[in-house]
Protein backbone atom coordinates (compact mmCIF):
# COMPACT_ATOMS: atom_id res chain seq x y z
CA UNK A 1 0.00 0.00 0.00
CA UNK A 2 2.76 2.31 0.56
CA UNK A 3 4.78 1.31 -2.18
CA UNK A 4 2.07 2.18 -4.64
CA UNK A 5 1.15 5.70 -2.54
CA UNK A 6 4.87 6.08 -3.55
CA UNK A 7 5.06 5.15 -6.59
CA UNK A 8 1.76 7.49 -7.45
CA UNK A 9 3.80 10.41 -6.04
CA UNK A 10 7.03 9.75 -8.21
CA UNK A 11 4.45 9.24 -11.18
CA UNK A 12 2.83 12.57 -10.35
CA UNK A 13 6.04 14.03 -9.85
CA UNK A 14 7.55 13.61 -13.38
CA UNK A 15 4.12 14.54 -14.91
CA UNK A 16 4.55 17.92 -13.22
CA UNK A 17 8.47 18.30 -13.48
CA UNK A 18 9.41 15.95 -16.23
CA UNK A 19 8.49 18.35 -19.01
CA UNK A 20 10.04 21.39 -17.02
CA UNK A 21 13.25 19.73 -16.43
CA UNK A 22 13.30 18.83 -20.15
CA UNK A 23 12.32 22.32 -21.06
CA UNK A 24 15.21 23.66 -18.67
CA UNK A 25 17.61 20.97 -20.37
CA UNK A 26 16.58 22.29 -23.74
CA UNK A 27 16.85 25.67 -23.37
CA UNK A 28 20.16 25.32 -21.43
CA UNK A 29 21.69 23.30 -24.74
CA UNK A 30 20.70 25.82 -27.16
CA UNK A 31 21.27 28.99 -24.70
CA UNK A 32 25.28 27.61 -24.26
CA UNK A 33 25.29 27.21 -28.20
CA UNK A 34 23.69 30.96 -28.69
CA UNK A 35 26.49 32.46 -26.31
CA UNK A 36 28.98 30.52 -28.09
CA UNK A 37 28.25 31.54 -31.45
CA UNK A 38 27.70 35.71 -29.76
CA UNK A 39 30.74 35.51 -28.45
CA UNK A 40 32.56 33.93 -31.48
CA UNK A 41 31.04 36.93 -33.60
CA UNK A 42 32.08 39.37 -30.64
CA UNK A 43 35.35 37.87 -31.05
CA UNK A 44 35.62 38.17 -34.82
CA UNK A 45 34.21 41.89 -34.78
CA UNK A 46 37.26 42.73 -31.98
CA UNK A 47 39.90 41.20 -33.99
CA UNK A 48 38.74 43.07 -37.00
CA UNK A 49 39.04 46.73 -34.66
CA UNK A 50 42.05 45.79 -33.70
CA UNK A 51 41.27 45.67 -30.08
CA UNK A 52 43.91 44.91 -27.64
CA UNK A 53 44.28 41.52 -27.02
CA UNK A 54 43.99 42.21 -23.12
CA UNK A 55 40.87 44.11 -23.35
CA UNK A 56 39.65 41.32 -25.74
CA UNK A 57 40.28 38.52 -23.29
CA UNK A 58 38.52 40.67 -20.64
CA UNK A 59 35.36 41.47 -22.22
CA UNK A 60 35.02 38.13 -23.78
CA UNK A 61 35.17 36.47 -20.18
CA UNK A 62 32.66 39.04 -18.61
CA UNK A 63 30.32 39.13 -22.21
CA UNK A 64 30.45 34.83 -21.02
CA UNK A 65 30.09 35.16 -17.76
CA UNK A 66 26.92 37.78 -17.62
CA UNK A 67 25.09 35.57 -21.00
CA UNK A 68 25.81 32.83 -18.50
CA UNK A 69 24.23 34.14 -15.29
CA UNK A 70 21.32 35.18 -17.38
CA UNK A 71 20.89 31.69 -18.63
CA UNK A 72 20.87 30.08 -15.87
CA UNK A 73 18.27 32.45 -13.80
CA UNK A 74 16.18 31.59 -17.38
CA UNK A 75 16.42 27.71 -16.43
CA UNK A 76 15.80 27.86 -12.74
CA UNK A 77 12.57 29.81 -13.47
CA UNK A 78 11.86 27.05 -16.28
CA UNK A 79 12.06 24.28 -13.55
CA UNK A 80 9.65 26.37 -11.55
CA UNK A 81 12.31 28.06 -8.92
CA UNK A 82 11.59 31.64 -7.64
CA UNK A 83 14.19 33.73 -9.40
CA UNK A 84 12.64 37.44 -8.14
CA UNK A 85 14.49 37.07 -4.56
CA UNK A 86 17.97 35.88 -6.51
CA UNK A 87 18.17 38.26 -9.06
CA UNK A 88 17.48 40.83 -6.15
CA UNK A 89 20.32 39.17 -4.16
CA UNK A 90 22.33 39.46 -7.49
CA UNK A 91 21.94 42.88 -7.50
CA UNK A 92 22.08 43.50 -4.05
CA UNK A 93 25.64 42.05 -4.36
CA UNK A 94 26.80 43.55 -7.79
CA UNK A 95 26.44 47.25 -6.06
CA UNK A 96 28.25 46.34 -3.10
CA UNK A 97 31.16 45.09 -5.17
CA UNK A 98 30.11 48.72 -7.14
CA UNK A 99 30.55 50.04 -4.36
CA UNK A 100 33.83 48.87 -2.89
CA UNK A 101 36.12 48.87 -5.75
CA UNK A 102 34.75 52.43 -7.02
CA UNK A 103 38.28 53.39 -7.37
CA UNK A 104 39.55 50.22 -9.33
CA UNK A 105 36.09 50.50 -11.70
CA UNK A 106 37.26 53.61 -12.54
CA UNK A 107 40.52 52.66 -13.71
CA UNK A 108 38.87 49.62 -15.26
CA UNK A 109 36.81 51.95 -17.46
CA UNK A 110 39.66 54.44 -17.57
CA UNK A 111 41.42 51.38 -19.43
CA UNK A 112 38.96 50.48 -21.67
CA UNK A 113 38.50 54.00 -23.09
CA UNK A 114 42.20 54.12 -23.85
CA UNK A 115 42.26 50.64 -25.47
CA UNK A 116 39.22 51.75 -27.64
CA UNK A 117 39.95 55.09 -29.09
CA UNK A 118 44.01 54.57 -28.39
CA UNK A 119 45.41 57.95 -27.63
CA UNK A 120 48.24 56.72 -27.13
CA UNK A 121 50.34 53.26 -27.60
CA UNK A 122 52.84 51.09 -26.63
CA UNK A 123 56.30 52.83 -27.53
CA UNK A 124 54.46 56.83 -27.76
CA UNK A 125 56.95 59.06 -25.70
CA UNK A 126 54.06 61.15 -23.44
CA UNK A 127 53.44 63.59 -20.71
CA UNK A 128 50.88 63.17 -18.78
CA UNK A 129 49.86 63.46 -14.27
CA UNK A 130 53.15 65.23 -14.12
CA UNK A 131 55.38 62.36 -15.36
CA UNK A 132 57.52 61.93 -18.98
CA UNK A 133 58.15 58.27 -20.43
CA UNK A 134 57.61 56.22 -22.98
CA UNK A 135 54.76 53.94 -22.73
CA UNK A 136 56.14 50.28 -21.84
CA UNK A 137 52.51 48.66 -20.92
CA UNK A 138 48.85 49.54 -20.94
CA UNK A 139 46.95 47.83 -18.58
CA UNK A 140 43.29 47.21 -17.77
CA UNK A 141 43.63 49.02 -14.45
CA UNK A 142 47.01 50.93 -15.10
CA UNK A 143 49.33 52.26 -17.59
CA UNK A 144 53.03 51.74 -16.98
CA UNK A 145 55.63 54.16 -18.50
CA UNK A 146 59.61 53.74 -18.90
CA UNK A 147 60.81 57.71 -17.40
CA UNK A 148 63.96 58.86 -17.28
CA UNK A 149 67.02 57.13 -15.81
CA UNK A 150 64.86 53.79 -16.46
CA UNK A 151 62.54 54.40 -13.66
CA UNK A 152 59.41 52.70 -14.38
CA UNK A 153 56.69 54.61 -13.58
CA UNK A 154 52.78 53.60 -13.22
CA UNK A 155 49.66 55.47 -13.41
CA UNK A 156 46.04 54.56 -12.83
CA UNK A 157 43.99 54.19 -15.96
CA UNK A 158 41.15 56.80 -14.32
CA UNK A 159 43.43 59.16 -13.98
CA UNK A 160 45.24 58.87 -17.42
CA UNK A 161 42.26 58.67 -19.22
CA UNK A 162 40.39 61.99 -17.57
CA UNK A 163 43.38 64.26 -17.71
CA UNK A 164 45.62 65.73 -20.13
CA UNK A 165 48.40 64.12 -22.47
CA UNK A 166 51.32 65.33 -24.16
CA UNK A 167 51.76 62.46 -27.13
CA UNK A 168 55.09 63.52 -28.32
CA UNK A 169 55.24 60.77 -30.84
CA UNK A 170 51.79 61.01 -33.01
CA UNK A 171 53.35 63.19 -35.45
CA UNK A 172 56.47 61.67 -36.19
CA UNK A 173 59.00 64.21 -35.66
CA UNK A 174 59.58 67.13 -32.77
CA UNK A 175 60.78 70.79 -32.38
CA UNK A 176 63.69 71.37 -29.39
CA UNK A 177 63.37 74.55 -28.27
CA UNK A 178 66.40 75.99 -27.27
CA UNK A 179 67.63 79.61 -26.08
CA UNK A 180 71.35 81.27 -25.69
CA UNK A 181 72.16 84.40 -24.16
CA UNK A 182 75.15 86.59 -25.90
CA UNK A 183 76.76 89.87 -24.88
CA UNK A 184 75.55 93.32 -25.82
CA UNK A 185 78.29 94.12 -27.52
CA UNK A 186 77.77 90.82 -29.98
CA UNK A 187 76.99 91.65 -33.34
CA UNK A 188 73.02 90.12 -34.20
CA UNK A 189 73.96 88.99 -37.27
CA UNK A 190 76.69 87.11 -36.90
CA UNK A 191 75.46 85.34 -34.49
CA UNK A 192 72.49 84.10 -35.79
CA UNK A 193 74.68 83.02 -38.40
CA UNK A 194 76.95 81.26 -36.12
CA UNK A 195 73.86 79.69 -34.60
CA UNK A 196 72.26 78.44 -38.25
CA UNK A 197 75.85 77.13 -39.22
CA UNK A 198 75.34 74.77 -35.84
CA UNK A 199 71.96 73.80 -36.65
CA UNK A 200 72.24 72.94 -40.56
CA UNK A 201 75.56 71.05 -40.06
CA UNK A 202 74.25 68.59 -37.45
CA UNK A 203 72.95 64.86 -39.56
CA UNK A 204 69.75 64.45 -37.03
CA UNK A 205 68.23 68.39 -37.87
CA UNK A 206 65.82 67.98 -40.57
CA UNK A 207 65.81 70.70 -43.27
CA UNK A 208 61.85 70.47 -43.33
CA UNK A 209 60.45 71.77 -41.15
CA UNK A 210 63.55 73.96 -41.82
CA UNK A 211 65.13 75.38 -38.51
CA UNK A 212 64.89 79.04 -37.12
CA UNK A 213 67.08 81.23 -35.28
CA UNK A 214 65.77 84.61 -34.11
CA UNK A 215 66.11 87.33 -31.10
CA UNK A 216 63.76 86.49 -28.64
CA UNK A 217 64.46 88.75 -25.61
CA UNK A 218 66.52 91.70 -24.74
CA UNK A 219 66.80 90.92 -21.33
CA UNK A 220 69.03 92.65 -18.46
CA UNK A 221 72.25 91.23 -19.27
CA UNK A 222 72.49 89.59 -22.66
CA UNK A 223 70.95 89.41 -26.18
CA UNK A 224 68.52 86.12 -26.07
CA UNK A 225 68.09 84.10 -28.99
CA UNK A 226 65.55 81.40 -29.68
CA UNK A 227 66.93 77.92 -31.11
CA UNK A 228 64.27 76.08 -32.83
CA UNK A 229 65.59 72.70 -34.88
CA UNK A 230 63.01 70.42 -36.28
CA UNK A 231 64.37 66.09 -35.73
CA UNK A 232 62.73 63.23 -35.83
CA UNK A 233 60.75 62.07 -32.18
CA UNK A 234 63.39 59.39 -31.62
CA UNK A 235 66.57 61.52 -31.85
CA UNK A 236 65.13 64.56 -29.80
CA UNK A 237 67.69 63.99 -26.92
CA UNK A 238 70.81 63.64 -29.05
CA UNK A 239 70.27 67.02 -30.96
CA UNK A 240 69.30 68.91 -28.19
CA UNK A 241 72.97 67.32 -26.04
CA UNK A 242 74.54 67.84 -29.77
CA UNK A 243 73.62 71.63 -30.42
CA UNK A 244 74.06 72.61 -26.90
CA UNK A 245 77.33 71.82 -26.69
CA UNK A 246 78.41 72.72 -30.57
CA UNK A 247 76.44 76.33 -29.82
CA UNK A 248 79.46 76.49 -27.09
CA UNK A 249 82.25 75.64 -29.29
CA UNK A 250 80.98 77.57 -32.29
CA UNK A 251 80.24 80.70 -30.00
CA UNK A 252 83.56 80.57 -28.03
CA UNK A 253 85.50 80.08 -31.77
CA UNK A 254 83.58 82.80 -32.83
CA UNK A 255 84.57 85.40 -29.96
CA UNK A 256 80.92 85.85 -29.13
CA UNK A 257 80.31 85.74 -25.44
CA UNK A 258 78.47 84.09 -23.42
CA UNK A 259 77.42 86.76 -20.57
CA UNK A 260 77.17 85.19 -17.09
CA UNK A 261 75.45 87.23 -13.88
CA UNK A 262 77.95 89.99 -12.25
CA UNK A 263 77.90 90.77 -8.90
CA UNK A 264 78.26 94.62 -7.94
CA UNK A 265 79.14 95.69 -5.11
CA UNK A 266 78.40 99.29 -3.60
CA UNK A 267 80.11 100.62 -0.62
CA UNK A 268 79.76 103.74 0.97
CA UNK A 269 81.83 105.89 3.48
CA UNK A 270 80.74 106.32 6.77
């Protein structure tokens, strides 16, 4: 008698479930197969942009993983379970997580936007948050930048992204900007012709954009002129070492001056 009370239960049971659990089944099969081919064709559309491969990895996995969660709140409501109180537990959690890495979200989306529209890349020589270096390694959360004396130097995506930057590279070549002082009693022209000699002799100082020489400044003590040699991005620090110390040589073989600050002194009798 029990056995068959039983046995009407289980039989009752798969006519209420059985088709729910097949439905679930079925919809699970072809929901993995639709997020499979999406993120295939995600995949294909990235590769195409030229996305970075990080950033593609990255949003592939979190594309998967949200399709995923989706799916499987889709099945559990199939097989008849109350999904209301576990998306809201979902969500619940989702802006706590919001809510405690604020800062890193903000790199994370600080990343992205530099990975999409690429301001700058790996190798660009840029300024930017106060620091100069070439870029070694963008990041999802942080930029990392080769300075000066091979320091490495790092820099949230957030920040990056919402301030300024200097992108010396972009446009292939670079102005140094460069100023000398000469004496008063220095004659103009010949020493802007001093100065051009320097500029047009040195192999790195493209002719176009040709360079310029020209007075600046009369200032309290000397006769300013401003230096201005175009060179290609890569060999900006060996003209501007190169014509600083040839504008020495060519000055001091010259008999031009160099004026350096004089001290007066003023006593009076008592």
């Amino acid at each position: 008698m029990d056995l068959q009370k039983w046995i009407d239960k289980g039989y009752d049971i798969i006519i209420d479930f059985g088709p729910k659990v097949l439905a679930a089944i079925a919809i699970w099969i072809i929901g993995s197969w639709v997020i499979k081919t999406l993120i295939k064709g995600v995949r294909k559309t990235m590769t195409k942009r030229d996305f970075d491969p990080s950033l593609q990895k990255f949003l592939l996995n979190l594309i998967g993983w949200v399709f995923k969660i989706v799916l499987i709140i889709v099945v559990l409501g199939t097989v008849g379970v109350e999904t209301t109180s576990f998306a809201a537990v979902l969500a619940a959690a989702g802006l706590a997580i919001g809510l405690a890495l604020q800062g890193s979200l903000g790199n994370f989306a600080g990343g992205v936007l530099i990975m999409i529209f690429k301001p700058i890349k790996i190798g660009d020589l840029i300024e930017a948050q106060g620091e100069l270096g070439v870029v070694k390694e963008i990041e999802i959360f942080t930029t990392k930048l080769t300075g000066l004396s091979n320091r490495e130097i790092i820099i949230p995506n957030g920040a990056l992204s919402n301030g300024n930057i200097i992108n010396y590279s972009t446009e292939g070549t670079r102005r140094v900007d460069l100023v000398y002082g000469v004496g008063y009693d220095s004659d103009i022209k010949q020493t802007k012709d001093v100065l051009m000699k320097v500029l047009t002799s040195h192999p790195k100082v493209l002719k176009d954009p040709a360079p310029t020489v020209n007075v600046t400044e009369l200032a309290d003590s000397s006769i300013n002129f401003a230096v201005r040699p175009w060179c290609e991005t890569a060999d900006y620090w060996d003209v501007y070492f190169d014509i600083t110390e040839q504008t020495k040589e060519a000055l001091d073989a010259a008999g031009i001056e160099i004026p350096y600050p004089h001290a007066v002194e003023i006593q009076k009798e008592a």
